[in-house]
N, C-alpha and C. Protein backbone atom coordinates (compact mmCIF):
# COMPACT_ATOMS: atom_id res chain seq x y z
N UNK A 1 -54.90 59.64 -19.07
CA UNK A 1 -56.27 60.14 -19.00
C UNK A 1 -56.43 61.32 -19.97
N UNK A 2 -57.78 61.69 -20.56
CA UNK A 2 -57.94 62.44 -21.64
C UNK A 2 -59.36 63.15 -20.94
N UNK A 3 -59.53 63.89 -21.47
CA UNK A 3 -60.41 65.02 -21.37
C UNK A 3 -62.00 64.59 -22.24
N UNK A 4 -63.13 64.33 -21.74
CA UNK A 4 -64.08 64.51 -22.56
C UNK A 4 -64.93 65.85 -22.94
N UNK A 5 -65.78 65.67 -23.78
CA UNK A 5 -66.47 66.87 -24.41
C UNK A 5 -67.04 67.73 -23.33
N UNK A 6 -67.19 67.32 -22.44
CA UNK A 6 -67.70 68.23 -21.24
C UNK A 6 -66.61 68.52 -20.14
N UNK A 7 -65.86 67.84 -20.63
CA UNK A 7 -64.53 68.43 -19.16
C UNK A 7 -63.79 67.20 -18.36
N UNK A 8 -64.71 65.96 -19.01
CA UNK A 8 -64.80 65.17 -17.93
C UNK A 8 -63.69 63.99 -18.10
N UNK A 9 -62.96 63.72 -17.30
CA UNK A 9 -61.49 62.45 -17.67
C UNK A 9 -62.22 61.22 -18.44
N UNK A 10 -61.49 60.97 -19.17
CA UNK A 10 -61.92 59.80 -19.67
C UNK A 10 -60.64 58.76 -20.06
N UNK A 11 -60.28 57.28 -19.66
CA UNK A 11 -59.47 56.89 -19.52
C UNK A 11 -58.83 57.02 -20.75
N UNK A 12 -57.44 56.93 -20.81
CA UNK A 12 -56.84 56.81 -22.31
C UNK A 12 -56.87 55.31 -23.07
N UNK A 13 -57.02 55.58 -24.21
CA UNK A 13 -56.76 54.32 -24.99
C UNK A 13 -55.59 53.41 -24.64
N UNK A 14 -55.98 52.27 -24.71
CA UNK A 14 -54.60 51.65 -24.73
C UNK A 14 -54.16 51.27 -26.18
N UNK A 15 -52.74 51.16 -26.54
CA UNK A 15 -52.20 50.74 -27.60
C UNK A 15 -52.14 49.43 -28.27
N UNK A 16 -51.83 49.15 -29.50
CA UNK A 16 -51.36 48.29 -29.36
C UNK A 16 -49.95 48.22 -30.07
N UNK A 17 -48.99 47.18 -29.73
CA UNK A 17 -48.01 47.41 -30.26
C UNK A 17 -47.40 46.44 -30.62
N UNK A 18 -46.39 46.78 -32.14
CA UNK A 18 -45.94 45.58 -32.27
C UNK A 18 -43.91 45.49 -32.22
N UNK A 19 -43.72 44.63 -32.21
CA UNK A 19 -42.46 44.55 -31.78
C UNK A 19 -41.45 43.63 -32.74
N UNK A 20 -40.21 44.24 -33.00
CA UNK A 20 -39.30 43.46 -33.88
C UNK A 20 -38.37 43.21 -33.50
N UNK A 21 -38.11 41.85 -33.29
CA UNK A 21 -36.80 41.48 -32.30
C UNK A 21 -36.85 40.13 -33.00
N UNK A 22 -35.18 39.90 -33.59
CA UNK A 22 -34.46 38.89 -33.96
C UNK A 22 -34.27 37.62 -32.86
N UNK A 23 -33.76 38.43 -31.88
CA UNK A 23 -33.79 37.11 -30.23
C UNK A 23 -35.09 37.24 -30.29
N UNK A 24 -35.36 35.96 -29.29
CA UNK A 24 -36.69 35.78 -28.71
C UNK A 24 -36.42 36.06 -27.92
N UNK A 25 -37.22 36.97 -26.95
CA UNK A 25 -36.78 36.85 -25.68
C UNK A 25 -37.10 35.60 -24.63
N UNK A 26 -36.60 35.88 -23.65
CA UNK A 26 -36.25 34.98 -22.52
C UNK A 26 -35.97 34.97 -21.49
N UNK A 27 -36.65 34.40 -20.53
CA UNK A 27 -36.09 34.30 -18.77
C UNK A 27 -35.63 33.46 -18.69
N UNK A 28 -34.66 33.11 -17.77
CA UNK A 28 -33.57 34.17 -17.93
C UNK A 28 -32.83 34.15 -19.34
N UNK A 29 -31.48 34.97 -19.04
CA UNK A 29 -30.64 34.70 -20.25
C UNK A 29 -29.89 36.26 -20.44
N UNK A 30 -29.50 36.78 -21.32
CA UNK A 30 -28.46 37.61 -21.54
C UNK A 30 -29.99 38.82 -22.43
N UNK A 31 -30.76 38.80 -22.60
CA UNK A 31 -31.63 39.64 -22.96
C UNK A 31 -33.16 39.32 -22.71
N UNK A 32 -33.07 39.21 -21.25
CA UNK A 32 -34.13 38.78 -19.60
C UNK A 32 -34.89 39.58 -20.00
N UNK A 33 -34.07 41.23 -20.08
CA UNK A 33 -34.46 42.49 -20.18
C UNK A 33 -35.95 42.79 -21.14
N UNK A 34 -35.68 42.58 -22.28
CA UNK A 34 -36.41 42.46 -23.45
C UNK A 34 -37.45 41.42 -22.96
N UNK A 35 -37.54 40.55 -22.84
CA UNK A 35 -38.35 39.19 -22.05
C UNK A 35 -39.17 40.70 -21.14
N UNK A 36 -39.00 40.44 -19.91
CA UNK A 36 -39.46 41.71 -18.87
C UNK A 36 -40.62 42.63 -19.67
N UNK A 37 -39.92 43.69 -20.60
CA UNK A 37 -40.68 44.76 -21.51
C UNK A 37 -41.29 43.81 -22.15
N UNK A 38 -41.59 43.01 -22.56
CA UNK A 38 -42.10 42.73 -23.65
C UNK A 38 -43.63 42.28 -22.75
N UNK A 39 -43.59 41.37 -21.96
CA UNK A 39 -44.54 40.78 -20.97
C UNK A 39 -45.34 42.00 -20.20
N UNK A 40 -44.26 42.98 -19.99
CA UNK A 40 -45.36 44.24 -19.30
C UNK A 40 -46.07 45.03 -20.25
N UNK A 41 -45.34 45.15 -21.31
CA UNK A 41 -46.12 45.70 -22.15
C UNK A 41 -47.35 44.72 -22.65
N UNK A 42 -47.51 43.80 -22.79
CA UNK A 42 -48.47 42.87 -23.03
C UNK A 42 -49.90 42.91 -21.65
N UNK A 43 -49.32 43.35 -20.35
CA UNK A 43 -50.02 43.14 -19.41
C UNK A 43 -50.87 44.87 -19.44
N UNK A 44 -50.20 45.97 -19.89
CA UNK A 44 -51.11 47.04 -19.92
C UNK A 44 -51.42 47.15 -21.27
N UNK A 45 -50.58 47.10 -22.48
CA UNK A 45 -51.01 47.50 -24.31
C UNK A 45 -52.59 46.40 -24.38
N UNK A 46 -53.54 47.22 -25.57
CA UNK A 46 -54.64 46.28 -26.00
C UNK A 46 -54.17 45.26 -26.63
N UNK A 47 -52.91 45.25 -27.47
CA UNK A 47 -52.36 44.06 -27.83
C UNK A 47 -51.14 44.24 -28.51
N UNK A 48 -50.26 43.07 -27.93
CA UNK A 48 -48.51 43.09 -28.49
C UNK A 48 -48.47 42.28 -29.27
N UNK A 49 -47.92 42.20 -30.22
CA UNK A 49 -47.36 41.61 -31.63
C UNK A 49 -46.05 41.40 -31.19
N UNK A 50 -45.11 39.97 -31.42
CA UNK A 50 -43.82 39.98 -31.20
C UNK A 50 -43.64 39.45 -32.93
N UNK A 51 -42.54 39.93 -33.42
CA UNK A 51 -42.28 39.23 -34.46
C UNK A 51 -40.15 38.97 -33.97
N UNK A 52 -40.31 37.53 -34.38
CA UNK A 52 -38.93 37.23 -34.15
C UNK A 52 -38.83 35.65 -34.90
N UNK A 53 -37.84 34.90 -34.57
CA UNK A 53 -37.03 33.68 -34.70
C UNK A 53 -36.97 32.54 -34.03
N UNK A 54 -37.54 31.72 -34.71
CA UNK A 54 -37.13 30.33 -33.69
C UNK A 54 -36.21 29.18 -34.36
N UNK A 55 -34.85 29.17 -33.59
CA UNK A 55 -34.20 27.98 -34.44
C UNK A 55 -33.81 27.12 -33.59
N UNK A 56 -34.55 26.69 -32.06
CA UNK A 56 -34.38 25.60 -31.66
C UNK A 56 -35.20 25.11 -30.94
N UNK A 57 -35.41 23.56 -30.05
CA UNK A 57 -36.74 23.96 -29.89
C UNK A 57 -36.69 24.52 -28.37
N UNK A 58 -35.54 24.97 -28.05
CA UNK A 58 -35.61 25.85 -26.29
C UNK A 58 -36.30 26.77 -26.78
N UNK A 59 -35.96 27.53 -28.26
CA UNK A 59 -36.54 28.48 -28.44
C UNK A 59 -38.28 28.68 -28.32
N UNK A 60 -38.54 27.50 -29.54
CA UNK A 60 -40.25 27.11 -29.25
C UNK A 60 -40.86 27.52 -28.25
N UNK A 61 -40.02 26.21 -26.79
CA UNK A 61 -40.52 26.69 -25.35
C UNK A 61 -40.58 27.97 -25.24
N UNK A 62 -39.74 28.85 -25.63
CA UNK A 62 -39.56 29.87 -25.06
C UNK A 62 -40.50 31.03 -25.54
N UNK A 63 -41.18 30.63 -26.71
CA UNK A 63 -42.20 31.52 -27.35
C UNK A 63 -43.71 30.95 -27.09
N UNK A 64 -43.92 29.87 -26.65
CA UNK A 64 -45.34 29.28 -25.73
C UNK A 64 -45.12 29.88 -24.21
N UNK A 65 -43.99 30.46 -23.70
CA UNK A 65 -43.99 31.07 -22.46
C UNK A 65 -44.49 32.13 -22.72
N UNK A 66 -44.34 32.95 -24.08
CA UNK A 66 -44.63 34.02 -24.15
C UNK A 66 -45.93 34.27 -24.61
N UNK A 67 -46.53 33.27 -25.61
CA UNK A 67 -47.69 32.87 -25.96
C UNK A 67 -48.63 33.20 -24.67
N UNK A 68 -48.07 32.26 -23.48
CA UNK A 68 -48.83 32.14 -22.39
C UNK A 68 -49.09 33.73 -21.53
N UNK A 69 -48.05 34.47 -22.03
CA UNK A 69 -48.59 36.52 -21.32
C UNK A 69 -48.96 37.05 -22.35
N UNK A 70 -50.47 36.66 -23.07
CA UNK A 70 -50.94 37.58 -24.17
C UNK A 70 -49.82 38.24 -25.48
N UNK A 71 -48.96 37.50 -25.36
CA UNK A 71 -48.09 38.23 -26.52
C UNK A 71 -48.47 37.12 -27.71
N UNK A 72 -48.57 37.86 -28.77
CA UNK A 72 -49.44 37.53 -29.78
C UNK A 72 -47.97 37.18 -30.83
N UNK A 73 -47.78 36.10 -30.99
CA UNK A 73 -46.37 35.41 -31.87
C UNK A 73 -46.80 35.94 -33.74
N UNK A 74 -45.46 35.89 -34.48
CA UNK A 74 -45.28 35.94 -35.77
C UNK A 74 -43.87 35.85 -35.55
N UNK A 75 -43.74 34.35 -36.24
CA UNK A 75 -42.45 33.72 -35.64
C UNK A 75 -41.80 33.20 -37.31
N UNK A 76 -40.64 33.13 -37.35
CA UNK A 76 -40.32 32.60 -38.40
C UNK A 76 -39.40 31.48 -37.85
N UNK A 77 -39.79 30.38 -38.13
CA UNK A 77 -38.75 29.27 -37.58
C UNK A 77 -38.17 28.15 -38.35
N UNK A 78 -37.09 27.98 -37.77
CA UNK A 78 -36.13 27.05 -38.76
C UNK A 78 -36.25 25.95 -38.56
N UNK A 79 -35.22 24.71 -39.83
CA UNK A 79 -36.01 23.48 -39.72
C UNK A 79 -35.31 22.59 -38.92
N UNK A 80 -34.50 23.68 -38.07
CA UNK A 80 -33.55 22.90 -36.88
C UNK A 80 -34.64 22.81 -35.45
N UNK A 81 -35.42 23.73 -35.76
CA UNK A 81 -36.04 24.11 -33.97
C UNK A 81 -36.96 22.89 -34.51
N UNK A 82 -37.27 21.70 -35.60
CA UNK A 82 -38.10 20.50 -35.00
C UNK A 82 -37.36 19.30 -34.50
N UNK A 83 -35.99 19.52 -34.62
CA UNK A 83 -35.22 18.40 -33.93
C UNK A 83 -35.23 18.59 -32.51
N UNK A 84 -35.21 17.51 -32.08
CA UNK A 84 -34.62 17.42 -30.59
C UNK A 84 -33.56 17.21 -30.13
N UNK A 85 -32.67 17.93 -29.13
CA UNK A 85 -31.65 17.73 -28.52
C UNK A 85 -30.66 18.81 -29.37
N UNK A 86 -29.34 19.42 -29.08
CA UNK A 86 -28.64 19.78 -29.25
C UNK A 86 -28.36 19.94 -30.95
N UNK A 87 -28.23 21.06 -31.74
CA UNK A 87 -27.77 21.01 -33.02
C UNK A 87 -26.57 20.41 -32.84
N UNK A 88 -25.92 19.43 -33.72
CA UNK A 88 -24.90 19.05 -34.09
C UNK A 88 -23.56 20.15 -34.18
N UNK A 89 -22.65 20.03 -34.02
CA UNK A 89 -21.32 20.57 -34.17
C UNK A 89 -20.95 20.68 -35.39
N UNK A 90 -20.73 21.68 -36.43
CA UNK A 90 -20.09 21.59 -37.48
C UNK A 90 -18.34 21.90 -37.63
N UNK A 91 -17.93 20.60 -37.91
CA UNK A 91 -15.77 21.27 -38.19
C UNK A 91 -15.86 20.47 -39.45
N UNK A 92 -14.55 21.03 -40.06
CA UNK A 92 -13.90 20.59 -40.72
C UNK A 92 -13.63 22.10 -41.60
N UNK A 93 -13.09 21.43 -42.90
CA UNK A 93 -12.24 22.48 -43.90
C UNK A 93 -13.71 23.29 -44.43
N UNK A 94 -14.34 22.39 -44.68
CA UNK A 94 -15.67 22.70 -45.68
C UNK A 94 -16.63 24.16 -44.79
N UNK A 95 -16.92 23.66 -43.19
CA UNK A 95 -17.22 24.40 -42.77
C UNK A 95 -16.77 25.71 -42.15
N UNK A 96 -15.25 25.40 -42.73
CA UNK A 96 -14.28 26.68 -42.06
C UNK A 96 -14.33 27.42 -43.15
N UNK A 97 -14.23 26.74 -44.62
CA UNK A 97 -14.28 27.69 -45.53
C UNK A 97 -15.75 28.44 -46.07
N UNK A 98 -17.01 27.86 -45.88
CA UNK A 98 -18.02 28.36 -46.06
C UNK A 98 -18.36 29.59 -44.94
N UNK A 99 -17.88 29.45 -43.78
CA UNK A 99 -17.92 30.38 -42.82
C UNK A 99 -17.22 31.98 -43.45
N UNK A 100 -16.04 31.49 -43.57
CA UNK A 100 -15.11 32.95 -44.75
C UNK A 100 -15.94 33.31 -45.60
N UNK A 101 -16.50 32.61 -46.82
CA UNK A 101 -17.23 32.95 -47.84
C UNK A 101 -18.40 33.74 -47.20
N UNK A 102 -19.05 33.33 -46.50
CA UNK A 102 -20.46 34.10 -45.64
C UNK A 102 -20.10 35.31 -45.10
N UNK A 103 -18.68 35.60 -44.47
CA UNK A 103 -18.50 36.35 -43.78
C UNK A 103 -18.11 37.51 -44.79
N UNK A 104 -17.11 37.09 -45.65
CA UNK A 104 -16.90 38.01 -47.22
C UNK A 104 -18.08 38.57 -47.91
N UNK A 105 -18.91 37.48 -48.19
CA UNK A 105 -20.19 38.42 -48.39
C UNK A 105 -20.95 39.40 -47.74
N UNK A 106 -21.23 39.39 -46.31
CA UNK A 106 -21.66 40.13 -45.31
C UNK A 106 -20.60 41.19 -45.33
N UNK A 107 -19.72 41.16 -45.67
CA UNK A 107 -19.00 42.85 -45.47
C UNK A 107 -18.53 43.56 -47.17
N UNK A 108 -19.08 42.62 -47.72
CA UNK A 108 -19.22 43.30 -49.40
C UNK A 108 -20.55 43.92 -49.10
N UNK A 109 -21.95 43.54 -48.78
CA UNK A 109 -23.02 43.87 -48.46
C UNK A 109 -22.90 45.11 -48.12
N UNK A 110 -22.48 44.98 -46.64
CA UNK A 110 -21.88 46.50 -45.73
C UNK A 110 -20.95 47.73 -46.44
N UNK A 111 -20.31 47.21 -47.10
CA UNK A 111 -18.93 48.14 -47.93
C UNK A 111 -20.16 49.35 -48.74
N UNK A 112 -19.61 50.38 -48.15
CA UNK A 112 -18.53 50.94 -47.53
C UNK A 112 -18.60 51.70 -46.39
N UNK A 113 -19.71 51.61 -46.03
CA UNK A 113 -20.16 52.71 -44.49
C UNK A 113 -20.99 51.59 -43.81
N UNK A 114 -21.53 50.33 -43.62
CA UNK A 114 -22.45 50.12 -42.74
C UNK A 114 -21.39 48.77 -42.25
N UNK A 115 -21.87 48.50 -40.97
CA UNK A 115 -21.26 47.52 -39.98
C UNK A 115 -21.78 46.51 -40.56
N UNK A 116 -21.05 45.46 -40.40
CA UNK A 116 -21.38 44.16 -40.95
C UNK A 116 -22.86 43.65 -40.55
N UNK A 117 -22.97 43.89 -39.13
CA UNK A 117 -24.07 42.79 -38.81
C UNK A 117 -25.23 43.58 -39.09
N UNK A 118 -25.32 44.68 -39.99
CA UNK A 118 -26.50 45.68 -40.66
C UNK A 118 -26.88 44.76 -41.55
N UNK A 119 -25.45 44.36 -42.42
CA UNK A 119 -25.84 43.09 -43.81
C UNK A 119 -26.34 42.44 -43.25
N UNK A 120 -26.08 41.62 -42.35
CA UNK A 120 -26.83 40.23 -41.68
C UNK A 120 -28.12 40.70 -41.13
N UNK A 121 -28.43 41.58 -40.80
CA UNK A 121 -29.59 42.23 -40.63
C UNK A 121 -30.91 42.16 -41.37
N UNK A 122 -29.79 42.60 -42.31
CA UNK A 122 -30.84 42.37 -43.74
C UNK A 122 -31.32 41.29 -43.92
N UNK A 123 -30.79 39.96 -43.84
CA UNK A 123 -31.05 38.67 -44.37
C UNK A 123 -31.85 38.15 -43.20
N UNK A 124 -31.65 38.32 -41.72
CA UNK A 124 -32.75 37.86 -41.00
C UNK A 124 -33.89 38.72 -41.69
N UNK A 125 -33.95 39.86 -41.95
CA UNK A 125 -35.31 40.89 -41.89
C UNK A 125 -35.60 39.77 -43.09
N UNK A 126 -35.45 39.59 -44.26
CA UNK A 126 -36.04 38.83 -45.31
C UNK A 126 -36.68 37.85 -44.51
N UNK A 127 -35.79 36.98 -43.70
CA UNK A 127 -36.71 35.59 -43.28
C UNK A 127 -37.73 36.30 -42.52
N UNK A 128 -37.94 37.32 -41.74
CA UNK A 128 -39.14 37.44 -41.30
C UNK A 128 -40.23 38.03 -42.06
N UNK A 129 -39.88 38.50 -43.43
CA UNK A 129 -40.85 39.11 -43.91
C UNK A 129 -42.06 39.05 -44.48
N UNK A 130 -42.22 37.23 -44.17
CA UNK A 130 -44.17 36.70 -43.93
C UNK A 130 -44.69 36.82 -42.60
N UNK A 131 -43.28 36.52 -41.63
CA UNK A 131 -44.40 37.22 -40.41
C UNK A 131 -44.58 38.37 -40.20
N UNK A 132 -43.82 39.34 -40.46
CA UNK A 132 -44.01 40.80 -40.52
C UNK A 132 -45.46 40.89 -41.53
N UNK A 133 -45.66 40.46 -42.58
CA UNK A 133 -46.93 40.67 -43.30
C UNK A 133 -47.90 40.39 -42.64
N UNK A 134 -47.79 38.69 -42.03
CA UNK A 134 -48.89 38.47 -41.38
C UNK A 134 -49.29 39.77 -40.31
N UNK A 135 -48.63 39.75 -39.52
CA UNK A 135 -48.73 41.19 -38.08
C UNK A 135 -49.73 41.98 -38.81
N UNK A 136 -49.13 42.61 -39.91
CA UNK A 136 -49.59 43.66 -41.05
C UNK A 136 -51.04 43.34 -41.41
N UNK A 137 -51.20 42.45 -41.78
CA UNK A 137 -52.52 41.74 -42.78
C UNK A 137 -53.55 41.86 -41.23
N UNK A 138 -53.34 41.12 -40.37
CA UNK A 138 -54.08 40.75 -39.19
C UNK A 138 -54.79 41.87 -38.50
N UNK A 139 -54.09 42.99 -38.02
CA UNK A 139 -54.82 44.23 -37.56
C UNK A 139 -53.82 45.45 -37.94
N UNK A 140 -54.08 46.86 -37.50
CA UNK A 140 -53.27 48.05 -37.61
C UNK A 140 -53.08 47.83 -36.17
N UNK A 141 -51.52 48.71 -35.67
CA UNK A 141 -50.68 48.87 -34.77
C UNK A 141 -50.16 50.03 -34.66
N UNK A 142 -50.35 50.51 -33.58
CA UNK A 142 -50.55 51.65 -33.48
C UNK A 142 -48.94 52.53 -33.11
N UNK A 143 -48.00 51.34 -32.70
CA UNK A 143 -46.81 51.88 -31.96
C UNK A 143 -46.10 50.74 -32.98
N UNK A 144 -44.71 50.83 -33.59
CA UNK A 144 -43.96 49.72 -33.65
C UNK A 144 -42.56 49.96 -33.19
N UNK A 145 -42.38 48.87 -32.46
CA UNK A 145 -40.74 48.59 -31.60
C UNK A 145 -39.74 48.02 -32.96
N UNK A 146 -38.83 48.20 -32.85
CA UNK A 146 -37.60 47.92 -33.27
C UNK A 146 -36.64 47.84 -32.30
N UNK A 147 -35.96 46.30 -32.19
CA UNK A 147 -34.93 46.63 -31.16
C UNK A 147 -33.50 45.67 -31.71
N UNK A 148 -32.75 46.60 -31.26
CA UNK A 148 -31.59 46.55 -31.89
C UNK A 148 -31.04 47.86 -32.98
N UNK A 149 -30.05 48.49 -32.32
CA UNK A 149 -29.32 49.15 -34.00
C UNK A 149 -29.56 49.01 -35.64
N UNK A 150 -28.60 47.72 -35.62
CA UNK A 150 -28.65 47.02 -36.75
C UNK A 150 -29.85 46.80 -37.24
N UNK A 151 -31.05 46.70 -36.86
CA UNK A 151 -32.12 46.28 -37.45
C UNK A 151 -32.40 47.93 -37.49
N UNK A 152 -32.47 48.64 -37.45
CA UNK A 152 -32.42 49.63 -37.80
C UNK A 152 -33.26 50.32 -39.03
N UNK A 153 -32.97 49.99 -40.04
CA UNK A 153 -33.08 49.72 -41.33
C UNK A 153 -34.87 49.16 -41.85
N UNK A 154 -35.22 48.08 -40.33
CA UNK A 154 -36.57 48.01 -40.79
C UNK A 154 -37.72 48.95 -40.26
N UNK A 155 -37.41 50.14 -39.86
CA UNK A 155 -38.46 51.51 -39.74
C UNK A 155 -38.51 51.82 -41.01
N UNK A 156 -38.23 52.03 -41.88
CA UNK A 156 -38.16 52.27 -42.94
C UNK A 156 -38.24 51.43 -43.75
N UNK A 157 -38.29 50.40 -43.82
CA UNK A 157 -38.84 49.32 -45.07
C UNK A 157 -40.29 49.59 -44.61
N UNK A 158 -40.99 49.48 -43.33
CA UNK A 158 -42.28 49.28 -43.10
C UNK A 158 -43.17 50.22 -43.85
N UNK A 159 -44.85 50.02 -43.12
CA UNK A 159 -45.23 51.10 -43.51
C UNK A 159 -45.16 51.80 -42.51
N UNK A 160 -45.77 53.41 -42.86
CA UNK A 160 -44.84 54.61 -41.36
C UNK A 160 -46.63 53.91 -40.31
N UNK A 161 -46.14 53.96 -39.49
CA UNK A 161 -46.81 53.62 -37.97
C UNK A 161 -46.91 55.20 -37.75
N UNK A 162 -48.43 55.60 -36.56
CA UNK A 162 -48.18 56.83 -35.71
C UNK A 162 -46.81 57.19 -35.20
N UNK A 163 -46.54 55.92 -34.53
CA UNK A 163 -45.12 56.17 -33.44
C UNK A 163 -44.02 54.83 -33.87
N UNK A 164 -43.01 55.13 -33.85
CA UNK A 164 -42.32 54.25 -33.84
C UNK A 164 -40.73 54.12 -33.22
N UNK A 165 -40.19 53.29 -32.52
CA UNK A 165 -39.15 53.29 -31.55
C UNK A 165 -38.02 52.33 -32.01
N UNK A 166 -37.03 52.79 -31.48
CA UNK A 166 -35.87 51.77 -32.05
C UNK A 166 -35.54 51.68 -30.49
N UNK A 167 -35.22 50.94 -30.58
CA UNK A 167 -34.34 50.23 -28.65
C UNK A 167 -32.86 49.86 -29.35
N UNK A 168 -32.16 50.50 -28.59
CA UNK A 168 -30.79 50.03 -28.89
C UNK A 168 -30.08 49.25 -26.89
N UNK A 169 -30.27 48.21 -27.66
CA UNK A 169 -30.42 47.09 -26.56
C UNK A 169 -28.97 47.13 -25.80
N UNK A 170 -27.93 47.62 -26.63
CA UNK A 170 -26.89 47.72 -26.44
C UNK A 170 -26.18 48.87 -26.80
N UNK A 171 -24.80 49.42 -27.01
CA UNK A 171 -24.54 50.56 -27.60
C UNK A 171 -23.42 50.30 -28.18
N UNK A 172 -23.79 49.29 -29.57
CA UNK A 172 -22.73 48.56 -30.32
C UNK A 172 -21.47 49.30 -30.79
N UNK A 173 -21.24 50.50 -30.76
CA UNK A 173 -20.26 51.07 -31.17
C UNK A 173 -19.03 51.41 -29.83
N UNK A 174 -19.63 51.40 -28.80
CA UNK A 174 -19.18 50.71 -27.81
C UNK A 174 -18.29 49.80 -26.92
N UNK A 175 -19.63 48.85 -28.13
CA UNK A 175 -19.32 47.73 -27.62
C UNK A 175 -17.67 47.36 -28.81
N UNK A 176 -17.91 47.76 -29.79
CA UNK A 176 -16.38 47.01 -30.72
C UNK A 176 -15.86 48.08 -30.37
N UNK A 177 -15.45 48.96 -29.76
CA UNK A 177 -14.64 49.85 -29.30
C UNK A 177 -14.09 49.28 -28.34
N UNK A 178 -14.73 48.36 -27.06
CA UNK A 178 -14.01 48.24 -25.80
C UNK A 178 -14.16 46.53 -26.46
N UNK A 179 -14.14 45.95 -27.40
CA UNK A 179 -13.38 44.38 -28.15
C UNK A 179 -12.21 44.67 -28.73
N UNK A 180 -11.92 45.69 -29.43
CA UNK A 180 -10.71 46.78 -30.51
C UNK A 180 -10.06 46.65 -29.21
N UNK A 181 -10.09 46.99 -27.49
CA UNK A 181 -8.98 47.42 -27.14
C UNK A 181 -8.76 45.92 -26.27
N UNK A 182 -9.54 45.31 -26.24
CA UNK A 182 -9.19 43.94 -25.93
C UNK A 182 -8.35 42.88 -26.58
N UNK A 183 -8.59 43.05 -27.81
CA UNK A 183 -7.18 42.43 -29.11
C UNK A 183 -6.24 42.61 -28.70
N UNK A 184 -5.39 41.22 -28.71
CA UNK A 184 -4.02 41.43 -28.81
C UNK A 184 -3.68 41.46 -30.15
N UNK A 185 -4.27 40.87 -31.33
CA UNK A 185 -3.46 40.66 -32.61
C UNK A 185 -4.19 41.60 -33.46
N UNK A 186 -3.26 42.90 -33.96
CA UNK A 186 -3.44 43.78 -34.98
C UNK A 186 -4.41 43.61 -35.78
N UNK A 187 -4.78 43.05 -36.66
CA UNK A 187 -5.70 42.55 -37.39
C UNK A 187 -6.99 42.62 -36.95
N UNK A 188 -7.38 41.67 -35.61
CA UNK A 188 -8.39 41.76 -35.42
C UNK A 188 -8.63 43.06 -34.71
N UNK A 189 -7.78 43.91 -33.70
CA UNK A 189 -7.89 45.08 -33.63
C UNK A 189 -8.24 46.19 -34.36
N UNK A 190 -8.04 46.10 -35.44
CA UNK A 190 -8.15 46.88 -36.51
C UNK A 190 -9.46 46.87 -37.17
N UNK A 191 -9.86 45.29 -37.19
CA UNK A 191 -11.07 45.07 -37.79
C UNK A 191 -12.31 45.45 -36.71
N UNK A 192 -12.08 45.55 -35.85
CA UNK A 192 -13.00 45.92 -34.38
C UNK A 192 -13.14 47.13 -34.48
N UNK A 193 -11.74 48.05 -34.71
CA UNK A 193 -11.74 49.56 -34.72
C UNK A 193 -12.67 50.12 -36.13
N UNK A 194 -12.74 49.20 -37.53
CA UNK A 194 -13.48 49.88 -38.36
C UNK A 194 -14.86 49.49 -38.07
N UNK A 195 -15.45 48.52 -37.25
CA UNK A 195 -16.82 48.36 -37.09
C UNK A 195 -17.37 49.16 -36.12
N UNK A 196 -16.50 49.52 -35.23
CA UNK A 196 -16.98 50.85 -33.48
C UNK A 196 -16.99 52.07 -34.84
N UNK A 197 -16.21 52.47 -35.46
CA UNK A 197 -16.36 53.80 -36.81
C UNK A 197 -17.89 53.48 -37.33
N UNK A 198 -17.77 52.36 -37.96
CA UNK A 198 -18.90 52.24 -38.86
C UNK A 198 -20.29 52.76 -37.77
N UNK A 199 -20.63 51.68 -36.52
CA UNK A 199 -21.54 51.80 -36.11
C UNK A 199 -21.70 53.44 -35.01
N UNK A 200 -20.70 54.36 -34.89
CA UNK A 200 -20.66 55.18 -34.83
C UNK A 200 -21.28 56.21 -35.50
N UNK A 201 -21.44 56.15 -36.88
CA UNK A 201 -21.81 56.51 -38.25
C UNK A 201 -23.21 56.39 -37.76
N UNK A 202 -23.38 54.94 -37.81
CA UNK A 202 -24.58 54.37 -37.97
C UNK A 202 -25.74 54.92 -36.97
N UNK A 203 -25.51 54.81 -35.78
CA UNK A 203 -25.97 55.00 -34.94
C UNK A 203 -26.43 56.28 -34.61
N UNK A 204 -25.49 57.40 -35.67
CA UNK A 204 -25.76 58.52 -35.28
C UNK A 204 -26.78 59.43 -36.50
N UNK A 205 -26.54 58.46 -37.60
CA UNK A 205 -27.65 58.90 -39.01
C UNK A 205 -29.09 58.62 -38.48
């Protein structure tokens, strides 16, 4: 509530806000949570913007659920979410070795202070960056969400918003801190222990 020219309450504006999240959210599932906020905020904000990912078609469903609580989609989706049924399994040599190569690049990206999945960060933020325009082009927003660490990075590509929030959904430095002490084999211990450093760094710039 706000004050009018004579003294008198006058309700507050509502916001609107927009939101950047790589998952879609979802009921249930391992980030319900995000699903939850996102729907309440839709039920009091003048209007929510979700911008995120669809690469299957549970996902689809899962963004017409959201469609269906006033949350206003800018979706970037892949050309897997028009098949039906289960993505296929990829093995063999070809896909073991393109996996290394991807993964080599993603930490050349990162080298020498940022956690890997900052690089990968980056490359989802590109695929979303027609729906992020669209959001942009369509109306001004008055609040923008960022959630996740790693995405991090897109408060600052944007343009500056009044307000703007990062949600750290998790507390990834943490989290490869208590994977580092779960390793049994050196190596990957080691490689756990420089990403809990990195996002330590990260988290705290």
């Amino acid at each position: 509530m706000g004050l009018g020219t004579e003294g008198v309450q006058q309700p507050a504006r509502r916001l609107s806000i927009l939101i950047i999240n790589k998952d879609l959210p979802r009921f249930p599932g391992g980030i319900a949570v995000e699903y939850l906020n996102t729907i309440g905020l839709a039920s009091q904000a003048e209007a929510v913007g979700l911008v995120s990912m669809v690469h299957t078609p549970a996902d689809r469903r899962a963004a017409e659920e959201l469609a269906r609580c006033n949350v206003k989609l800018y979706l970037w989706e892949s050309p897997a979410a028009e098949k039906a049924g289960p993505a296929p399994v990829r093995r063999g040599w070809r896909t073991a070795l393109y996996r290394r190569w991807f993964q080599a690049g993603l930490r050349l990206r990162a080298w020498p202070r940022r956690p890997d999945e900052a690089a990968l960060a980056d490359l989802e933020f590109r695929n979303m960056a027609d729906a992020v325009r669209r959001a942009l082009t369509e109306r001004s927003w008055d609040v923008l969400v960022v959630v996740q660490t790693s995405h991090a990075a897109a408060v600052d590509r944007l343009p500056r918003f009044p307000a703007s929030v990062l949600v750290a959904h998790d507390i990834r430095s943490q989290l490869f801190a208590r994977r580092a002490a779960a390793q049994r084999s050196w190596l990957q211990r080691r490689a756990a222990k420089v990403q809990a450093r990195r996002y330590f760094a990260f988290e705290a710039a």
